[in-house]
N, C-alpha and C. Protein backbone atom coordinates (compact mmCIF):
# COMPACT_ATOMS: atom_id res chain seq x y z
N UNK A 1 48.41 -32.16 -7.06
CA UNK A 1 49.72 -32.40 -7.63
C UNK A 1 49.82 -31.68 -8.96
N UNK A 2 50.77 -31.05 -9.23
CA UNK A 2 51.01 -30.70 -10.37
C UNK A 2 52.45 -31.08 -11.27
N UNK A 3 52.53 -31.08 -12.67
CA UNK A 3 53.51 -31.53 -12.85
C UNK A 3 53.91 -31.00 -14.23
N UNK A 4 55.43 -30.59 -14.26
CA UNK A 4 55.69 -30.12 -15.54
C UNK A 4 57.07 -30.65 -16.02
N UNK A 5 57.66 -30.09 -16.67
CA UNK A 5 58.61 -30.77 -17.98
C UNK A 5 59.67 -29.50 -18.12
N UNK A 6 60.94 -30.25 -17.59
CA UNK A 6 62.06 -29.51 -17.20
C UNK A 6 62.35 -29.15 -19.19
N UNK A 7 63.23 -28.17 -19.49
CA UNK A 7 63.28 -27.65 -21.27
C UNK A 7 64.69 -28.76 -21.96
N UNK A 8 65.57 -28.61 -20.47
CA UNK A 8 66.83 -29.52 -20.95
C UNK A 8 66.76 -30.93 -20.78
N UNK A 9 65.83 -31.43 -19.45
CA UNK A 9 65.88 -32.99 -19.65
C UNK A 9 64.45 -33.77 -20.27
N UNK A 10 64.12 -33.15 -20.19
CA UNK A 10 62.28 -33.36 -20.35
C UNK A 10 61.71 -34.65 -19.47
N UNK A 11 62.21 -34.58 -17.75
CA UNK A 11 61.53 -35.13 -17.21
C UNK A 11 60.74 -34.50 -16.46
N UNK A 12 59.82 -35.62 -16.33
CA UNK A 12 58.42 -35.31 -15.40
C UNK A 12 58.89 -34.57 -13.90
N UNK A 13 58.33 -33.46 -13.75
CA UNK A 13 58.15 -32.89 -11.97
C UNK A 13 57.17 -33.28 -11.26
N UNK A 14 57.17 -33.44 -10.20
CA UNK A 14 55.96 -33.80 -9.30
C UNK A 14 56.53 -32.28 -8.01
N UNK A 15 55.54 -31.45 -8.02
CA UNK A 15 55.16 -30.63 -7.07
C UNK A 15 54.34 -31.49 -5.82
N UNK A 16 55.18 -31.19 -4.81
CA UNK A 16 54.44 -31.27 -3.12
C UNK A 16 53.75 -30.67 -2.78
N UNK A 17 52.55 -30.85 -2.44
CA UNK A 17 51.59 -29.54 -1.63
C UNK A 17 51.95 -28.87 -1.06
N UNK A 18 52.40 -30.17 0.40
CA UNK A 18 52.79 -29.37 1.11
C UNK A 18 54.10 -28.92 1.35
N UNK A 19 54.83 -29.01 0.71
CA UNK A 19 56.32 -28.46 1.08
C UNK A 19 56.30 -27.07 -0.41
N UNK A 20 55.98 -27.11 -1.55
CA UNK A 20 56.33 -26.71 -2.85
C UNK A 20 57.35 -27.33 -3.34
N UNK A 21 58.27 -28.30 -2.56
CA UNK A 21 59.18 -28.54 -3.44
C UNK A 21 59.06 -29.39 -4.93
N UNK A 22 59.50 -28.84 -5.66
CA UNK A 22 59.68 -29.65 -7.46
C UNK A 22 60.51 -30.82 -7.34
N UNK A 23 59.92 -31.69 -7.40
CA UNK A 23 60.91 -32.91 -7.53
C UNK A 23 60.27 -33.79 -8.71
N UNK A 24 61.44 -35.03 -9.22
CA UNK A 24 61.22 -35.59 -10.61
C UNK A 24 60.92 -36.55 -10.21
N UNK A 25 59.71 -37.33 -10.92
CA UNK A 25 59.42 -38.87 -10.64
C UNK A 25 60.45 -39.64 -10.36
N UNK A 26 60.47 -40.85 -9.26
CA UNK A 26 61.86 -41.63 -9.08
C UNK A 26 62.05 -42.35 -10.00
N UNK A 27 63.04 -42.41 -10.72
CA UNK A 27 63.71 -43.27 -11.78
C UNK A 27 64.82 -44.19 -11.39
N UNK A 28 65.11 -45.75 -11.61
CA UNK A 28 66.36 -46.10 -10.96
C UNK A 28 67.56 -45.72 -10.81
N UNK A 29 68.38 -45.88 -9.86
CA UNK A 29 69.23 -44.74 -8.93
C UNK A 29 69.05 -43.62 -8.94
N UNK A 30 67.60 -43.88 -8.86
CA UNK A 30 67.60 -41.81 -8.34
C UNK A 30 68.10 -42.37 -6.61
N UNK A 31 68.29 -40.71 -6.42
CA UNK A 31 68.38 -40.97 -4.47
C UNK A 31 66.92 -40.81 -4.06
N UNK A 32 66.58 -40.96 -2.62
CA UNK A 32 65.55 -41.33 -2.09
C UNK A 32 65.61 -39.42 -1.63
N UNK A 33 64.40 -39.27 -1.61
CA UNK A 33 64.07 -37.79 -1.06
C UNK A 33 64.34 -37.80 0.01
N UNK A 34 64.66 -36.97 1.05
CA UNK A 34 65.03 -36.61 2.20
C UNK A 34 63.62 -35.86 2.82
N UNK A 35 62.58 -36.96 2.99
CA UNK A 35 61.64 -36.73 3.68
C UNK A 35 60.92 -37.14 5.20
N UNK A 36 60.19 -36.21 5.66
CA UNK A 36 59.77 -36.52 7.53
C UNK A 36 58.54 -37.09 7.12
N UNK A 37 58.35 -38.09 7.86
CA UNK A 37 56.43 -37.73 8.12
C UNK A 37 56.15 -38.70 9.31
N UNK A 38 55.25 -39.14 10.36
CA UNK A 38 54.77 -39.54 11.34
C UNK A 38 54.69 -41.01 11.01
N UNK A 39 54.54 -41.40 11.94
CA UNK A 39 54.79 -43.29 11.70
C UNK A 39 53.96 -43.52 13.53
N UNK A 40 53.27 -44.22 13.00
CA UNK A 40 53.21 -45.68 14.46
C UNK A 40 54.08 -46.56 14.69
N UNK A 41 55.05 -46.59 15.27
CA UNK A 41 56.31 -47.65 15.70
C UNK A 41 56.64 -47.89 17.34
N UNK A 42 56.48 -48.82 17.47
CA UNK A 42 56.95 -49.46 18.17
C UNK A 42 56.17 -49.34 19.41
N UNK A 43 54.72 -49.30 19.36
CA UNK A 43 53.74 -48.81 19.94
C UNK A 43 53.95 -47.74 20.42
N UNK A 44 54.19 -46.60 19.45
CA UNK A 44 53.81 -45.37 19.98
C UNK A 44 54.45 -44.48 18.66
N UNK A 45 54.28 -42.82 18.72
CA UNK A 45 54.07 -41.83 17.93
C UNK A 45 55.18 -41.44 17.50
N UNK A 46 55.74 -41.23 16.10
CA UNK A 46 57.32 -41.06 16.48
C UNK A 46 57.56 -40.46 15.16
N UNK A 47 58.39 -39.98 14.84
CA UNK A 47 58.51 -39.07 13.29
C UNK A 47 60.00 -40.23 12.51
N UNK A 48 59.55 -40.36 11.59
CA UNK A 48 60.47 -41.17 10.68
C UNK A 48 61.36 -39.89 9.43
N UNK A 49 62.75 -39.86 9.46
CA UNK A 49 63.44 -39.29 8.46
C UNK A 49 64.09 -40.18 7.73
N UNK A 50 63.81 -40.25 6.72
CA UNK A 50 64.53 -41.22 5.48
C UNK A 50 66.14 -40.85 5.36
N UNK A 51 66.34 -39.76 5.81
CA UNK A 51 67.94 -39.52 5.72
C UNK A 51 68.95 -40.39 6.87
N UNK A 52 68.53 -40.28 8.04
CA UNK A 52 68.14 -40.77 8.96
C UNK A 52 68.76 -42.62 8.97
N UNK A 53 68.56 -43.25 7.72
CA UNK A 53 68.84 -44.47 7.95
C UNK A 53 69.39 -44.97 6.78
N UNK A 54 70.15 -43.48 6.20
CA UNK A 54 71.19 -44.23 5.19
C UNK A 54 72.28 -45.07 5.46
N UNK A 55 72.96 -45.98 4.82
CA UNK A 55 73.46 -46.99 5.58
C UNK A 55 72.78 -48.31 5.46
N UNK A 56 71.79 -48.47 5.77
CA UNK A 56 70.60 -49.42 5.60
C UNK A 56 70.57 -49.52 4.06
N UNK A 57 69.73 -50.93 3.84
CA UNK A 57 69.04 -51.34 2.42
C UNK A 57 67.55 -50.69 3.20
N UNK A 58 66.47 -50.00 2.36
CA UNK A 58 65.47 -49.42 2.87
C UNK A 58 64.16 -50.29 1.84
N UNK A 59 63.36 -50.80 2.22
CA UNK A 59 62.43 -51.28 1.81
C UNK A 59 60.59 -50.56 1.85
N UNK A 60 60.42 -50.67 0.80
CA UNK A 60 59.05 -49.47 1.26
C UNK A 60 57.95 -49.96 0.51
N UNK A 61 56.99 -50.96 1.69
CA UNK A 61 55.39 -51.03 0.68
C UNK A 61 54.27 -50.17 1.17
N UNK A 62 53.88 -48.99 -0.23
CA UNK A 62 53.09 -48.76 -0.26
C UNK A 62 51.63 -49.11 -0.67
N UNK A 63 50.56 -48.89 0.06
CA UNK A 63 49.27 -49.52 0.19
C UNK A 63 47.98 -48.62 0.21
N UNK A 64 47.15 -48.99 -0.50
CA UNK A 64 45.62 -48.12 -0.37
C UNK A 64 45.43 -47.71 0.57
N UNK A 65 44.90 -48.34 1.96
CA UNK A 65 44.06 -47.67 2.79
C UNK A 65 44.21 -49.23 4.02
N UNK A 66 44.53 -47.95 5.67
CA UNK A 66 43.75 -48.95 6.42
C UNK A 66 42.18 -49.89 6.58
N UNK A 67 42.34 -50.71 7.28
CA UNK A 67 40.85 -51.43 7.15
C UNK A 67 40.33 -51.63 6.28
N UNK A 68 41.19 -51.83 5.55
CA UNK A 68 40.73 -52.69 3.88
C UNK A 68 40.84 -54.54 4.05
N UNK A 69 40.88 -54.62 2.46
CA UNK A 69 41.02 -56.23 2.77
C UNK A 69 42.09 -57.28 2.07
N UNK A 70 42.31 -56.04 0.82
CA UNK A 70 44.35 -56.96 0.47
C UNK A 70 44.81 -56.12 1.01
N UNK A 71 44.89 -55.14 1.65
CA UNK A 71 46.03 -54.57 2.79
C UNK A 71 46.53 -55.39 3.97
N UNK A 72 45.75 -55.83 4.78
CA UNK A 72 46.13 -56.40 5.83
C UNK A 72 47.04 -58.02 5.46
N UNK A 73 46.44 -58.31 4.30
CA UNK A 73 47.59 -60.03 4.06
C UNK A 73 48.54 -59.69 3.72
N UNK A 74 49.11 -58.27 2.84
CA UNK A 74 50.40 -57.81 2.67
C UNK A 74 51.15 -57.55 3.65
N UNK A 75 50.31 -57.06 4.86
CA UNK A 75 51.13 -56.06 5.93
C UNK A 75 51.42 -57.18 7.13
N UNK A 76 50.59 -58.35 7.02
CA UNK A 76 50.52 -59.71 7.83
C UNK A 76 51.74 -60.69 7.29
N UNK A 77 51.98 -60.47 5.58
CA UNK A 77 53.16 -61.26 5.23
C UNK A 77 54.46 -61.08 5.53
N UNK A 78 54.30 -59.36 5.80
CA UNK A 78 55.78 -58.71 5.27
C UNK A 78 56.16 -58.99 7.32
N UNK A 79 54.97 -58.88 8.08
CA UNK A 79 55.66 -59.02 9.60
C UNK A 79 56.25 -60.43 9.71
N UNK A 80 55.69 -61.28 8.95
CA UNK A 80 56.03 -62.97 9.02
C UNK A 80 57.69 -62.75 8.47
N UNK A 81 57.77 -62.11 7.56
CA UNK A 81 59.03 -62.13 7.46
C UNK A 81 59.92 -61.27 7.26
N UNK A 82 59.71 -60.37 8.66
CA UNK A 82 60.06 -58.97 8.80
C UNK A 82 61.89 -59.43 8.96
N UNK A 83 62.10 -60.24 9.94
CA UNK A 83 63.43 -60.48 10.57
C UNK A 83 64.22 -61.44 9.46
N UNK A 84 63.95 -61.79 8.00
CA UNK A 84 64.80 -62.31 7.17
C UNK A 84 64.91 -61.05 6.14
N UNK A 85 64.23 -60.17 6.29
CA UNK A 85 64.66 -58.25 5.90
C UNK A 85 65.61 -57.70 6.56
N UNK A 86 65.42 -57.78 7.83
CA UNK A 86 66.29 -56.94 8.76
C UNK A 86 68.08 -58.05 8.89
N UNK A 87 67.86 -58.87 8.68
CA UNK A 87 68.87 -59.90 9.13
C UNK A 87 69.22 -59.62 7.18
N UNK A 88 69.32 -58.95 6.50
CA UNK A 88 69.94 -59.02 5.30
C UNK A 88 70.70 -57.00 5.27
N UNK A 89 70.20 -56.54 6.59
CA UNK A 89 70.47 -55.43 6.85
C UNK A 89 69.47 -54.21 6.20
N UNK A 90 68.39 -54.65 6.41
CA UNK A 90 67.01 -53.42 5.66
C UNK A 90 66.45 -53.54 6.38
N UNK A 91 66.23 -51.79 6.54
CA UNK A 91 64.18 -51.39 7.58
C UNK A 91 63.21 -51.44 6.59
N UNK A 92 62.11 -51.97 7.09
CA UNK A 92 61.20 -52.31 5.82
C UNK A 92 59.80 -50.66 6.83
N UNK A 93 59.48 -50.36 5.73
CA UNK A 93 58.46 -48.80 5.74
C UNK A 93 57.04 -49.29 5.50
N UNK A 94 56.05 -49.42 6.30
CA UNK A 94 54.90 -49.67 5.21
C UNK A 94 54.54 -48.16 5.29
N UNK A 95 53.45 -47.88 4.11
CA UNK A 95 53.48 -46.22 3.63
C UNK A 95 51.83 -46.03 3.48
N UNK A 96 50.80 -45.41 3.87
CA UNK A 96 49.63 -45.28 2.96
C UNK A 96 49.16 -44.04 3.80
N UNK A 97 47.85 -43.27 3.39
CA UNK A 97 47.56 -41.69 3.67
C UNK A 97 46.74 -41.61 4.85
N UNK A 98 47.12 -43.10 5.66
CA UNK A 98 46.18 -42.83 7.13
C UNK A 98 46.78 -41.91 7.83
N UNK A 99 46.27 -41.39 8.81
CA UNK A 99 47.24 -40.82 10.17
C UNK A 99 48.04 -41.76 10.86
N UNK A 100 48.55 -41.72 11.84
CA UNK A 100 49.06 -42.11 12.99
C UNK A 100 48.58 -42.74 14.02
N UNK A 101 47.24 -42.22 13.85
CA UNK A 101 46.22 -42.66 14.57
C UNK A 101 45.35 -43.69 14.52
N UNK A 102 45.25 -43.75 13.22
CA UNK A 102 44.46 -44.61 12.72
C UNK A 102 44.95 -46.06 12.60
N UNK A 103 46.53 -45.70 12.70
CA UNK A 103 47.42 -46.69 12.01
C UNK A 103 47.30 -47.63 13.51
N UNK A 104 47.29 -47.01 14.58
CA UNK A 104 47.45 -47.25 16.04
C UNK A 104 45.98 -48.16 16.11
N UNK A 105 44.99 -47.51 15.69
CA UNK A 105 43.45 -48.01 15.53
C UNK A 105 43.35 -49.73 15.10
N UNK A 106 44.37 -49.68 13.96
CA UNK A 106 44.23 -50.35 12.85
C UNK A 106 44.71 -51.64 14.07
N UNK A 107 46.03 -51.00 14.53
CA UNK A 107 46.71 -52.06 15.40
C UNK A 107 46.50 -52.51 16.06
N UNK A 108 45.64 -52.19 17.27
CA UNK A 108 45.11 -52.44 18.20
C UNK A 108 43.77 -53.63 17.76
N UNK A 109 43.49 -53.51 16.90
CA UNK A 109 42.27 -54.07 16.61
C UNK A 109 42.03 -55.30 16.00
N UNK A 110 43.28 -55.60 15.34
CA UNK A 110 43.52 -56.23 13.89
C UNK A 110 44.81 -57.60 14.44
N UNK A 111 44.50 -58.48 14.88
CA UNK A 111 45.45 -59.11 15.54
C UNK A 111 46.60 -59.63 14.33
N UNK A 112 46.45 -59.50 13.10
CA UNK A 112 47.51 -59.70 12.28
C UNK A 112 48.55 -58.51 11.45
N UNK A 113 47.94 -57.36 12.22
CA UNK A 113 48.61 -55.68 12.58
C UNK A 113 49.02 -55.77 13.36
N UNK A 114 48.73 -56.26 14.83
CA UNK A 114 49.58 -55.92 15.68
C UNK A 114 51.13 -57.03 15.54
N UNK A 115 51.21 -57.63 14.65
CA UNK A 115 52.63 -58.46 14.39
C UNK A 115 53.92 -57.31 13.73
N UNK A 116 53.44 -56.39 13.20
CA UNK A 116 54.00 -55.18 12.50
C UNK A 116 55.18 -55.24 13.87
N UNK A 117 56.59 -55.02 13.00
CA UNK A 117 57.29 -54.43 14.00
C UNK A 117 58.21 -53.36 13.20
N UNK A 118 57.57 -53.27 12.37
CA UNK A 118 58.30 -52.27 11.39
C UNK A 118 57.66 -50.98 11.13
N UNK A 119 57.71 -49.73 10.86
CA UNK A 119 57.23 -48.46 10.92
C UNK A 119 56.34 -48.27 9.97
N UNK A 120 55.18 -47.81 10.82
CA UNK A 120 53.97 -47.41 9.79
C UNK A 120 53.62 -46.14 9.60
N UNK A 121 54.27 -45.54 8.11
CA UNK A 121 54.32 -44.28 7.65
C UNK A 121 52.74 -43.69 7.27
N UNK A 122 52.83 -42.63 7.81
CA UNK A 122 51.31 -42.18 7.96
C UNK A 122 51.50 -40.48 7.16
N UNK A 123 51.19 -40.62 5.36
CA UNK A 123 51.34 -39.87 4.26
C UNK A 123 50.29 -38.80 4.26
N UNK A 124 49.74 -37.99 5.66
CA UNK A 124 48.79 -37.71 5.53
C UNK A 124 48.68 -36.25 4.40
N UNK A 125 49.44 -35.57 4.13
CA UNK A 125 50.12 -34.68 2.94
C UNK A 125 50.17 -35.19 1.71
N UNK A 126 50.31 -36.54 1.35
CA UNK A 126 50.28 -37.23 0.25
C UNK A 126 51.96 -36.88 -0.45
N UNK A 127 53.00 -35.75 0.08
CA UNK A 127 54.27 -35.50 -0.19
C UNK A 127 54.90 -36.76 -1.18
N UNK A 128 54.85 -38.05 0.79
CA UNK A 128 55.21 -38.86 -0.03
C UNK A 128 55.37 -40.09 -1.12
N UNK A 129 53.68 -40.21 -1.51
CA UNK A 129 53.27 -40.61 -2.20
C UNK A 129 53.47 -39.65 -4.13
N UNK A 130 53.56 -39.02 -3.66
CA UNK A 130 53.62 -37.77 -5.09
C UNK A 130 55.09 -38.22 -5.46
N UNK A 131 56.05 -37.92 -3.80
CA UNK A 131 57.18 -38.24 -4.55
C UNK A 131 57.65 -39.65 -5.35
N UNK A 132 57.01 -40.54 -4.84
CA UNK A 132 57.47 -41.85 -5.36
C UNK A 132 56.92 -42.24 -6.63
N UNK A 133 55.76 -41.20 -6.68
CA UNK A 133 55.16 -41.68 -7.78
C UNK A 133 53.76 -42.83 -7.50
N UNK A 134 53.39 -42.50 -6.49
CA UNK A 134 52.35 -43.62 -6.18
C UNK A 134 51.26 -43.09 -6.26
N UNK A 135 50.74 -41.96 -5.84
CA UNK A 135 49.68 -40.94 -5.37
C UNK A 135 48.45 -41.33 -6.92
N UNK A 136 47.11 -41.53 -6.68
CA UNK A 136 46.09 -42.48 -7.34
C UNK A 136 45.39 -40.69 -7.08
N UNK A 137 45.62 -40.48 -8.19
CA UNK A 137 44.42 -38.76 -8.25
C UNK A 137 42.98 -39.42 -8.15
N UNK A 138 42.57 -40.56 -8.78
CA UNK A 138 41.58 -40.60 -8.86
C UNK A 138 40.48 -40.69 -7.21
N UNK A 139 41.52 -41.36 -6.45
CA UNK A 139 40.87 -41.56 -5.12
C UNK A 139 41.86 -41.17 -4.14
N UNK A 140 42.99 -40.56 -4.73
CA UNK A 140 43.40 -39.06 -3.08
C UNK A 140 44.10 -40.66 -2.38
N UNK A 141 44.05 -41.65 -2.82
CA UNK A 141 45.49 -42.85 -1.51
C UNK A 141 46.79 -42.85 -2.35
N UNK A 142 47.24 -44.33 -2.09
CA UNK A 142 48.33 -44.97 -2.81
C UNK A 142 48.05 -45.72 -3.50
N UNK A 143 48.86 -45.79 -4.67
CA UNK A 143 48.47 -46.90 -5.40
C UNK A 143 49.59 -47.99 -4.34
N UNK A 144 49.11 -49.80 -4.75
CA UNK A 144 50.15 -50.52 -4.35
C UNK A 144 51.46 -50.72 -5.16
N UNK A 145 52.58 -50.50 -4.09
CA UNK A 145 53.93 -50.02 -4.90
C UNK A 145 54.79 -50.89 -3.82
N UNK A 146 55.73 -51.30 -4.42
CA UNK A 146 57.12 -51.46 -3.29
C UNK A 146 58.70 -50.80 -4.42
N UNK A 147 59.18 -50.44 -3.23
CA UNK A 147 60.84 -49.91 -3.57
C UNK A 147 61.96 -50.25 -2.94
N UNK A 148 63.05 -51.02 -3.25
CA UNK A 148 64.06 -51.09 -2.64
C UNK A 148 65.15 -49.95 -2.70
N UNK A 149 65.83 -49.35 -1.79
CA UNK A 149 67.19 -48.65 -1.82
C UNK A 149 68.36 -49.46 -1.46
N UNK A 150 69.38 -48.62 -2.11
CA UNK A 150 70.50 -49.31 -1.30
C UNK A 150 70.96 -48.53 -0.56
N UNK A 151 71.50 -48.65 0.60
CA UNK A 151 72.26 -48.17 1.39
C UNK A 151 73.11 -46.94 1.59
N UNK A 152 72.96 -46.51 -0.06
CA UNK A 152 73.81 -44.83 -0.36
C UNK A 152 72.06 -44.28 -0.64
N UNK A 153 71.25 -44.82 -0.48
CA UNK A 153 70.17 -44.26 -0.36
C UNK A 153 69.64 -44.33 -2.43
N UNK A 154 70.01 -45.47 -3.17
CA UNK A 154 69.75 -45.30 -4.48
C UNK A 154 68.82 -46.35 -4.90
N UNK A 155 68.01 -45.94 -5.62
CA UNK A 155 66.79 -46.85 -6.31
C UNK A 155 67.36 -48.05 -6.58
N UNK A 156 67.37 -48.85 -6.55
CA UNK A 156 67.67 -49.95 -6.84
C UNK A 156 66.21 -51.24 -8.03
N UNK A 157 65.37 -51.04 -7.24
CA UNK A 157 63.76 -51.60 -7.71
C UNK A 157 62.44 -50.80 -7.22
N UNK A 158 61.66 -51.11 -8.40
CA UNK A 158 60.36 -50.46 -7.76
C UNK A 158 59.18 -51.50 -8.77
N UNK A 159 58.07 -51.25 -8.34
CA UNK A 159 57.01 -51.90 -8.84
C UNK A 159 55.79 -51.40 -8.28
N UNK A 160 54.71 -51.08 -9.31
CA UNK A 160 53.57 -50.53 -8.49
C UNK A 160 52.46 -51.27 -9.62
N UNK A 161 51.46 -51.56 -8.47
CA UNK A 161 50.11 -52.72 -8.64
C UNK A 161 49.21 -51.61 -8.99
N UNK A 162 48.44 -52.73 -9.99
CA UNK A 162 46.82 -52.40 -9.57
C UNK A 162 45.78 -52.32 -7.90
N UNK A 163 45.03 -51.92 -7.75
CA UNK A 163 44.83 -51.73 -6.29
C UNK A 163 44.14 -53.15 -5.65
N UNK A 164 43.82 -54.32 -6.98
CA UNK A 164 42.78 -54.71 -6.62
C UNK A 164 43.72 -56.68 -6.42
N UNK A 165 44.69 -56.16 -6.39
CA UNK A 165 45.61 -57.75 -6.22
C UNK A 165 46.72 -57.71 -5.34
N UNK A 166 47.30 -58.10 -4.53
CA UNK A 166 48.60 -58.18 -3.67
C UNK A 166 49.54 -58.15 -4.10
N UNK A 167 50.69 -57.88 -3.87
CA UNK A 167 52.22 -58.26 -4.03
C UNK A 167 52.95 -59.36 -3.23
N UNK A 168 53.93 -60.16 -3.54
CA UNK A 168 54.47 -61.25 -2.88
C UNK A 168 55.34 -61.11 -2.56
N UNK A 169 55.55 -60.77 -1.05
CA UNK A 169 56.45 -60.29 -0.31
C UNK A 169 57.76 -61.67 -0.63
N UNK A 170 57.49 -62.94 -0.83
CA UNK A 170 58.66 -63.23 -0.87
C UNK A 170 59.63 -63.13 -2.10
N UNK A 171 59.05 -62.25 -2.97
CA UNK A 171 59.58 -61.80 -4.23
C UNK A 171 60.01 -60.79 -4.11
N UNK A 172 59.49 -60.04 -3.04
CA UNK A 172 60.26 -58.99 -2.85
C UNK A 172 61.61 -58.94 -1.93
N UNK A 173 61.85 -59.80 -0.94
CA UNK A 173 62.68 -60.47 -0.62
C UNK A 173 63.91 -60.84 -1.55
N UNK A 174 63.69 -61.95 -2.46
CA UNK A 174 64.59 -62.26 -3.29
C UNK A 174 64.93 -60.78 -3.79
N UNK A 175 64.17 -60.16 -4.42
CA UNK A 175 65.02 -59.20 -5.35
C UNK A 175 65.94 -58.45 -4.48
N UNK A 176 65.58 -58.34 -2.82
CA UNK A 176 66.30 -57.58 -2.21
C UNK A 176 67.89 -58.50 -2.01
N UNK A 177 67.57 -59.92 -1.77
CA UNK A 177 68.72 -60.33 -1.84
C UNK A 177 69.51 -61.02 -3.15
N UNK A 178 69.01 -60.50 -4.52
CA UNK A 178 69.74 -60.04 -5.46
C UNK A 178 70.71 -58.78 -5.47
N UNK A 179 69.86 -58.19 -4.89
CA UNK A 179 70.59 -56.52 -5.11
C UNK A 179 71.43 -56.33 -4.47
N UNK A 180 71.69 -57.32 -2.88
CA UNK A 180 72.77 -56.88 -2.21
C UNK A 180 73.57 -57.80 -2.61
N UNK A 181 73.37 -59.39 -2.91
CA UNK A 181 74.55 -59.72 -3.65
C UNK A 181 75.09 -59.52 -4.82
N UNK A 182 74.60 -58.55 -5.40
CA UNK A 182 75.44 -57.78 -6.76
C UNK A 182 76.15 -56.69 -6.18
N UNK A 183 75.70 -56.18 -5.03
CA UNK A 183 76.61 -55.01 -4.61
C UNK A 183 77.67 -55.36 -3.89
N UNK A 184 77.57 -55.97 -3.51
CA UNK A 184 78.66 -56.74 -3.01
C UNK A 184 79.61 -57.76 -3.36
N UNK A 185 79.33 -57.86 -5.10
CA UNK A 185 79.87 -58.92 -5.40
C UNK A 185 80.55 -58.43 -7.00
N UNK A 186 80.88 -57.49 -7.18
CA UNK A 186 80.89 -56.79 -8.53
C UNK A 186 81.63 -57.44 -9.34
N UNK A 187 80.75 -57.37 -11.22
CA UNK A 187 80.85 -58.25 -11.74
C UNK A 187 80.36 -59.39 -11.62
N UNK A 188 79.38 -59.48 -10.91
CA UNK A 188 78.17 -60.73 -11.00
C UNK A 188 76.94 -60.34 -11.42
N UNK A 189 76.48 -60.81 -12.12
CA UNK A 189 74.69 -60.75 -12.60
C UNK A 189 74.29 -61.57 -11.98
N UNK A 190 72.83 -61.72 -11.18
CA UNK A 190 72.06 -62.42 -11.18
C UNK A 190 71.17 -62.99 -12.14
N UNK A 191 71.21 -64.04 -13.02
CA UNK A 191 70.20 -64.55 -14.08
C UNK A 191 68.41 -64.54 -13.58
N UNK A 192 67.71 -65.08 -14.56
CA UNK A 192 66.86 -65.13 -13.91
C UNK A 192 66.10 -66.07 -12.93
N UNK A 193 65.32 -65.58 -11.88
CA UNK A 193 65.07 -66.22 -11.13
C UNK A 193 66.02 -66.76 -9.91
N UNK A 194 66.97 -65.78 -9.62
CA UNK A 194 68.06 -66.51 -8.83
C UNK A 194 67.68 -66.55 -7.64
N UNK A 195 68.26 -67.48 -7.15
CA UNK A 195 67.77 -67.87 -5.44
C UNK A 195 69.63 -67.60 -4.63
N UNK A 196 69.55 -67.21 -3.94
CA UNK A 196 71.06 -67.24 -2.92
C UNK A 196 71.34 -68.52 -3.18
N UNK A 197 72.90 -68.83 -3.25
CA UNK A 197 73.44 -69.99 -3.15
C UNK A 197 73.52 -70.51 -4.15
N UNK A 198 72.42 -69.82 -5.83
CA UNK A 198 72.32 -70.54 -7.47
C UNK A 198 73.57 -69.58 -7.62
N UNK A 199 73.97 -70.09 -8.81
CA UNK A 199 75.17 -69.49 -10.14
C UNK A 199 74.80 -68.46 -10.60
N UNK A 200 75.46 -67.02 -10.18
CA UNK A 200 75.78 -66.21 -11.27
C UNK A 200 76.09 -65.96 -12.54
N UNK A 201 76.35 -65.11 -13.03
CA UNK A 201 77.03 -64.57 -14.36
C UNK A 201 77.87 -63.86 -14.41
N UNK A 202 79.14 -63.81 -14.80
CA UNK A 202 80.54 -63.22 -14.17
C UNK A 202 80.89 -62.77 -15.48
N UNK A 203 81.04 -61.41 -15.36
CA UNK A 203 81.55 -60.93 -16.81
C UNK A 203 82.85 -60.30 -16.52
């Protein structure tokens, strides 16, 4: 990865290996890159385009490495409550630098993988890890990250972990159903800690 410093904005670039393209670390409402890469879905081999499912709220946890050991309770939580994602109108992405193959490996093997019904992005280019800003030079994976979009394809949230603790998928949840009831509700804040159904802030 390489990275340099535009003269007029002075943000960060992140260069792709494999494509060359220059792109800027994601910042909120940036748009989501218009990137391909291979996925295990739906038991079987299939190419995922992020352009592809604008329209959607897009949800994306990225993760170290298959056959690890906080990978699988993340990827076991987020299937438990894959269908209160999708039923708020979001495809949820899991993302890390296995193949396709492996991801299939992982599934077959792992009886709390095979609950996955959501697409397992296989970064083997590291593209899209560089682009999000996740990519861990020190050990060539992902760091742990999640991102919400909205539906015009715009940053909405992001958060990225240390490698060595989980994220709580039902926090990630809420924030997702913060974000769509502010978009849908303009002129409301969510305070903190809001749950659906608590009091806004109406300015």
């Amino acid at each position: 990865m390489s990275v340099s410093t535009g003269d007029a904005t002075s943000e960060i670039c992140i260069t792709c290996k494999g494509t060359g393209l220059q792109t800027p670390a994601l910042k909120i409402n940036d748009r989501i890159p218009d990137l391909e890469a291979d996925s295990y879905y739906n038991n079987t081999f299939t190419k995922v385009r992020f352009d592809d499912y604008r329209g959607k709220w897009m949800v994306f946890i990225f993760y170290p490495a298959d056959f690890t050991y906080v990978c699988p309770t993340e990827l076991d939580e987020m299937a438990s409550l894959y269908k209160n994602f999708t039923d708020l109108g979001a495809e949820v992405f899991s993302v890390s630098r296995d193949t396709a193959y492996v991801h299939k490996a992982w599934h077959d093997s792992d009886p709390r993988i095979q609950k996955i019904q959501y697409p397992m992005i296989a970064d083997t280019t590291g593209d899209i890890c560089r682009a999000f800003g996740t990519y861990n030079e020190s050990s060539g994976l992902s760091h742990r990250a999640s991102f919400i979009f909205d539906p015009d394809g715009n940053l909405k949230s992001m958060e990225i972990y240390d490698d060595s603790f989980g994220r709580n998928t039902k926090e990630l949840l809420r924030r997702l159903e913060a974000a769509k009831f502010v978009r849908e509700n303009p002129g409301n804040f969510c305070p903190v800690s809001w749950e659906p159904g608590e009091e806004t802030i109406k300015v």
